[in-house]
Protein backbone atom coordinates (compact mmCIF):
# COMPACT_ATOMS: atom_id res chain seq x y z
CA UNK A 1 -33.89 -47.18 68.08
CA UNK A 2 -34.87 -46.53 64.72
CA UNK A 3 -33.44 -44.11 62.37
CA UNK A 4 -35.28 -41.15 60.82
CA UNK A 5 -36.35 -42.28 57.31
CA UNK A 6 -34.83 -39.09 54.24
CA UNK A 7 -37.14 -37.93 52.39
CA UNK A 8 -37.94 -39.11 48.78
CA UNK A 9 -39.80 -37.57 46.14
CA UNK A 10 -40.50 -39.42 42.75
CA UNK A 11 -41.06 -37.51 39.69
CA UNK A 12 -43.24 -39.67 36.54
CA UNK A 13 -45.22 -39.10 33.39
CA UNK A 14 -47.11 -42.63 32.84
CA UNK A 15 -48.42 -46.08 34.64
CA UNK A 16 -45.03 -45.72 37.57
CA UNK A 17 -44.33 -49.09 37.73
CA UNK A 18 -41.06 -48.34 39.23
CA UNK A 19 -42.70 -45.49 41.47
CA UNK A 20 -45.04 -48.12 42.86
CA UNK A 21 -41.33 -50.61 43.60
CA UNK A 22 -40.25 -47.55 45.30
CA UNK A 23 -43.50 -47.43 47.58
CA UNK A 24 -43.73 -50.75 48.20
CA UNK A 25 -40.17 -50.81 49.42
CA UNK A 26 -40.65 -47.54 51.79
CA UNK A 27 -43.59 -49.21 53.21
CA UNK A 28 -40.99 -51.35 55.18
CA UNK A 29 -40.05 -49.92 58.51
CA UNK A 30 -36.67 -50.86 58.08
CA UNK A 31 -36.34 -49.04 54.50
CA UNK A 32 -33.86 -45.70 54.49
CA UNK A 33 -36.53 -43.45 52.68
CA UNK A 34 -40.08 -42.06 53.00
CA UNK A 35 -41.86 -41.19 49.99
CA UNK A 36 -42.86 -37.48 50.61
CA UNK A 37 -44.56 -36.43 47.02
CA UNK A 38 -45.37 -38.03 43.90
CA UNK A 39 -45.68 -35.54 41.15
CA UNK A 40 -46.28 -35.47 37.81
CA UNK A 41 -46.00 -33.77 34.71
CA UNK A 42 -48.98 -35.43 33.15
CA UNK A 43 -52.51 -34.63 35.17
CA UNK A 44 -53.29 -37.88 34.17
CA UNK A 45 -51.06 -40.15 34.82
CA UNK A 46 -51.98 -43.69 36.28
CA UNK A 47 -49.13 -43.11 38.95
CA UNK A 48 -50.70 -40.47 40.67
CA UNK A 49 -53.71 -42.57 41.15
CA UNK A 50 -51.55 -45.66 42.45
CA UNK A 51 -50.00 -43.11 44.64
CA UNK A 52 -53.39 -41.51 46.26
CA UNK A 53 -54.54 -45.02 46.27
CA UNK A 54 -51.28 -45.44 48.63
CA UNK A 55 -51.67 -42.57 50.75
CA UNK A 56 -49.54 -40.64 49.89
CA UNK A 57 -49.14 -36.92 48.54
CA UNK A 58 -49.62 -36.10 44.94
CA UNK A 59 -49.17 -33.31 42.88
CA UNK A 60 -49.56 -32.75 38.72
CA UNK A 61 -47.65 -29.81 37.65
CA UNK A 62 -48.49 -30.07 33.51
CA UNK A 63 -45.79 -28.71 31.10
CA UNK A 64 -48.30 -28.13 28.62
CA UNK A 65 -49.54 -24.68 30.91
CA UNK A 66 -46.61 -23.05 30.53
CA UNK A 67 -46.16 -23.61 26.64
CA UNK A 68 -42.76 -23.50 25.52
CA UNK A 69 -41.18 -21.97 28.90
CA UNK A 70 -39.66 -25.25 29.96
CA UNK A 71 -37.35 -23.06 32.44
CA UNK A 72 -40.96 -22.03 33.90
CA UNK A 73 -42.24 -25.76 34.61
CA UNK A 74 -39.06 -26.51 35.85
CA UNK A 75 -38.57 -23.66 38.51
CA UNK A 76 -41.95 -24.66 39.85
CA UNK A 77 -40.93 -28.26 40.05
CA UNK A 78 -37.75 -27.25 41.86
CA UNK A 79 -40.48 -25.12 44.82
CA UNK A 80 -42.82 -27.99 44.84
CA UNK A 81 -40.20 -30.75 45.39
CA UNK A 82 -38.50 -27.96 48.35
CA UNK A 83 -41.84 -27.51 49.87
CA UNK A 84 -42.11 -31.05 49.96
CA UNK A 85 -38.94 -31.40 52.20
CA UNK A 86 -37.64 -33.78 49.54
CA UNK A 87 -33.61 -34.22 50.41
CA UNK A 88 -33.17 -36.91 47.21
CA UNK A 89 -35.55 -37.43 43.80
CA UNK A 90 -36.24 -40.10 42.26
CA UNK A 91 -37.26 -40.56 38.33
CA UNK A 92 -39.50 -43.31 37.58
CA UNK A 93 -40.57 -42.88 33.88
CA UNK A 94 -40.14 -39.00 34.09
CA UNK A 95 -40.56 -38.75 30.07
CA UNK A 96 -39.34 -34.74 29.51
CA UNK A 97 -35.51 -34.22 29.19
CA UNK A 98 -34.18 -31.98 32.09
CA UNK A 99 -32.35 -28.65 31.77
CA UNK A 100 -29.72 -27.99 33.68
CA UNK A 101 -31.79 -25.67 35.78
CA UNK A 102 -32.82 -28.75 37.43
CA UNK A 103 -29.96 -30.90 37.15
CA UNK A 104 -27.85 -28.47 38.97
CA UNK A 105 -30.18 -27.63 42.02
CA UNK A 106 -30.63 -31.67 42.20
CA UNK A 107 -26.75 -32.56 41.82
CA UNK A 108 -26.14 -35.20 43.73
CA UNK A 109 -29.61 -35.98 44.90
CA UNK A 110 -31.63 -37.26 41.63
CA UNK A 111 -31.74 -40.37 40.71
CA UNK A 112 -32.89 -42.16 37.58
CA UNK A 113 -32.99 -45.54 36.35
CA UNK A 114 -32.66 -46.63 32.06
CA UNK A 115 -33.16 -49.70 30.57
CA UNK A 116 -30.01 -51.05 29.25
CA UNK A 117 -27.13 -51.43 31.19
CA UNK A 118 -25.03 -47.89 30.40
CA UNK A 119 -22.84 -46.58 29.29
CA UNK A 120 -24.12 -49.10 26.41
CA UNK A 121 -27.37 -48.04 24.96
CA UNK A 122 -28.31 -44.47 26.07
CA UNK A 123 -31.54 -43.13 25.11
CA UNK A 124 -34.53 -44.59 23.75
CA UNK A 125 -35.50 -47.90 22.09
CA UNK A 126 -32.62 -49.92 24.22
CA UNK A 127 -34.27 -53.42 23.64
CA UNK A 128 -34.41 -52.74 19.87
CA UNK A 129 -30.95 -51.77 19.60
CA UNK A 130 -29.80 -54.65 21.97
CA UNK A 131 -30.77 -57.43 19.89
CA UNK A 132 -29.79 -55.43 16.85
CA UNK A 133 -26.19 -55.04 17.97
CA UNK A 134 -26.32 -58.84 19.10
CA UNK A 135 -24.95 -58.15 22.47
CA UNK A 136 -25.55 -61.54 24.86
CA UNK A 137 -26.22 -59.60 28.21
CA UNK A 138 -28.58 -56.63 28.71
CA UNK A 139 -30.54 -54.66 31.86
CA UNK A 140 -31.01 -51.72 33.98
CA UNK A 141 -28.84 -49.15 35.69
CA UNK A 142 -29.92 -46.65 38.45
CA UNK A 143 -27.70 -43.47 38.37
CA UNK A 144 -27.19 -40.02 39.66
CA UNK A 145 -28.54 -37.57 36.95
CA UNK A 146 -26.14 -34.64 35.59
CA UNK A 147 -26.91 -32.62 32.28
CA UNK A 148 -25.59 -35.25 30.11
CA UNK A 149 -28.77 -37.52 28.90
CA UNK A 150 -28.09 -40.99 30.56
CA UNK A 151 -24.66 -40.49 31.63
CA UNK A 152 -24.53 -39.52 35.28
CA UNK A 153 -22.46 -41.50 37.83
CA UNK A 154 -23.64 -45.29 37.70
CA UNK A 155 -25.40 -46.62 41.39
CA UNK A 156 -26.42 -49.99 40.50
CA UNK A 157 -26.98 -52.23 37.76
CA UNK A 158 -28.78 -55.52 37.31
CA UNK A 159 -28.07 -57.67 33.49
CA UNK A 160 -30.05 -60.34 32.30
CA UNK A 161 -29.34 -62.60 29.46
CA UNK A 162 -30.39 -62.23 26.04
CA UNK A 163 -32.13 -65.60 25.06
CA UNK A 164 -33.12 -67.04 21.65
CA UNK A 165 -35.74 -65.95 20.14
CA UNK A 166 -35.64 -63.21 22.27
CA UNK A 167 -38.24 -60.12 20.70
CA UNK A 168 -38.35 -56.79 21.93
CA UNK A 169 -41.34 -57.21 24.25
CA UNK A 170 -39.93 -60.43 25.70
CA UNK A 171 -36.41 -58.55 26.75
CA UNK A 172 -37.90 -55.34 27.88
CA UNK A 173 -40.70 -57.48 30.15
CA UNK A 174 -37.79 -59.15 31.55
CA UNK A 175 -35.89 -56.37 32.34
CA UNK A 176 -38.80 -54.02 33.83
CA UNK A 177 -39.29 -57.10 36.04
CA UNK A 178 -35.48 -56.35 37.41
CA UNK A 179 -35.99 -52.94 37.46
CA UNK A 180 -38.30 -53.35 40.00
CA UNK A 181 -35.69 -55.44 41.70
CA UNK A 182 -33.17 -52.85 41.11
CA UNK A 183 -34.06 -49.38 42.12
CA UNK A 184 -34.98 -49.58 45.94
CA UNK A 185 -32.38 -51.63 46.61
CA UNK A 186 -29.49 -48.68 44.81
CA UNK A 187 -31.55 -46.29 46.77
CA UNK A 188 -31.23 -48.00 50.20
CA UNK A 189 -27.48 -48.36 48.88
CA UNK A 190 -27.59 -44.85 48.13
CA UNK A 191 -28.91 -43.53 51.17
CA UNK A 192 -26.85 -45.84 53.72
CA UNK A 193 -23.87 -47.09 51.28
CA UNK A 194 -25.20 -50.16 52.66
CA UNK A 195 -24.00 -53.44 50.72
CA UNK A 196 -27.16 -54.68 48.30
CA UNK A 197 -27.98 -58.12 47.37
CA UNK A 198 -29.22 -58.45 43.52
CA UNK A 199 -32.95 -59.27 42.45
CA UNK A 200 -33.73 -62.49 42.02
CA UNK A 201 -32.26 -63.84 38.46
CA UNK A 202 -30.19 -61.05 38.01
CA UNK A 203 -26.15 -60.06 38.20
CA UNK A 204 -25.52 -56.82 40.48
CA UNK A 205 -22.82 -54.48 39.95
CA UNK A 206 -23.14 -51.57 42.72
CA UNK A 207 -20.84 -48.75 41.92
């Protein structure tokens, strides 16, 4: 007897790379979550198209409507991710910085994933600053999301070496590539506390 799949909702701004991992993943019968919305703060994001193209439910709520009433955009995310029947959220290249408005009614329940392997690197430009700080192992972490940017309880995290001759692109291709690895398998571990197994080429750490 199977067990009902929780509901998932995945919020993103660009291409969803990691949305479409997600998808891909809940398209297994055996998989803890259903993907129940896909929504976006940018109308035209290639996600949402990769989701429709999927099946699946999409909805564009864009910031730029409500000007500088972030509170606003926010408080109609919040209704559209309830009417959704969402019971855990997902950020896959969500690119505006949360208020706590959001944080709070998601505590618990949102997920995000960065590329570096926290609570080294927070923030933007993580390859950059990896090979600029010299450090020999770098990655991905998926973690619960509080107010503090990047610094929510860890879930998962998958490191890859740094190589010679190693370049910004090169690293961050490499780690997007785990990433992909990385993120349903901390939400299956998330949703079942399940034991995961890590991506292929990569170390796994599940908190």
């Amino acid at each position: 007897m199977s067990t009902a799949k929780t509901p998932v909702a995945i919020l993103l701004s660009g291409r969803g790379s990691n949305a479409t991992a997600l998808i891909t993943a809940a398209q297994d019968p055996d998989f803890p979550a259903r993907i129940c919305l896909v929504l976006s703060n940018n109308p035209d994001a290639p996600g949402l198209d990769m989701a429709r193209a999927a099946g699946l439910p999409t909805l564009a709520i864009d910031h730029r409507s409500f000007g500088k009433d972030r509170a606003a955009h926010e408080r109609a995310i919040h209704a559209a991710l309830e009417d959704s029947g969402a019971q855990a959220v997902c950020l896959a290249g969500y690119m505006r910085l949360l208020t706590p408005y959001l944080t709070t009614a998601w505590a618990g329940r949102m997920l995000n994933i960065h590329p570096s392997l926290l609570p080294s690197f927070p923030g933007l430009h993580t390859h950059e600053r990896a090979l600029a700080a010299g450090v020999r192992l770098h990655g991905c972490t998926v973690h619960l999301v509080t107010e503090g940017m990047d610094e929510g309880p860890i879930l998962g995290q998958a490191a890859v070496p740094v190589l010679p001759g190693d370049t910004p692109d090169l690293l961050a291709a490499r780690v997007l590539q785990q990433e992909h690895g990385l993120y349903p398998l901390a939400l299956r571990h998330f949703l079942t506390q399940n034991p995961a197994t890590a991506p292929n080429g990569a170390a796994l750490v599940v908190a």
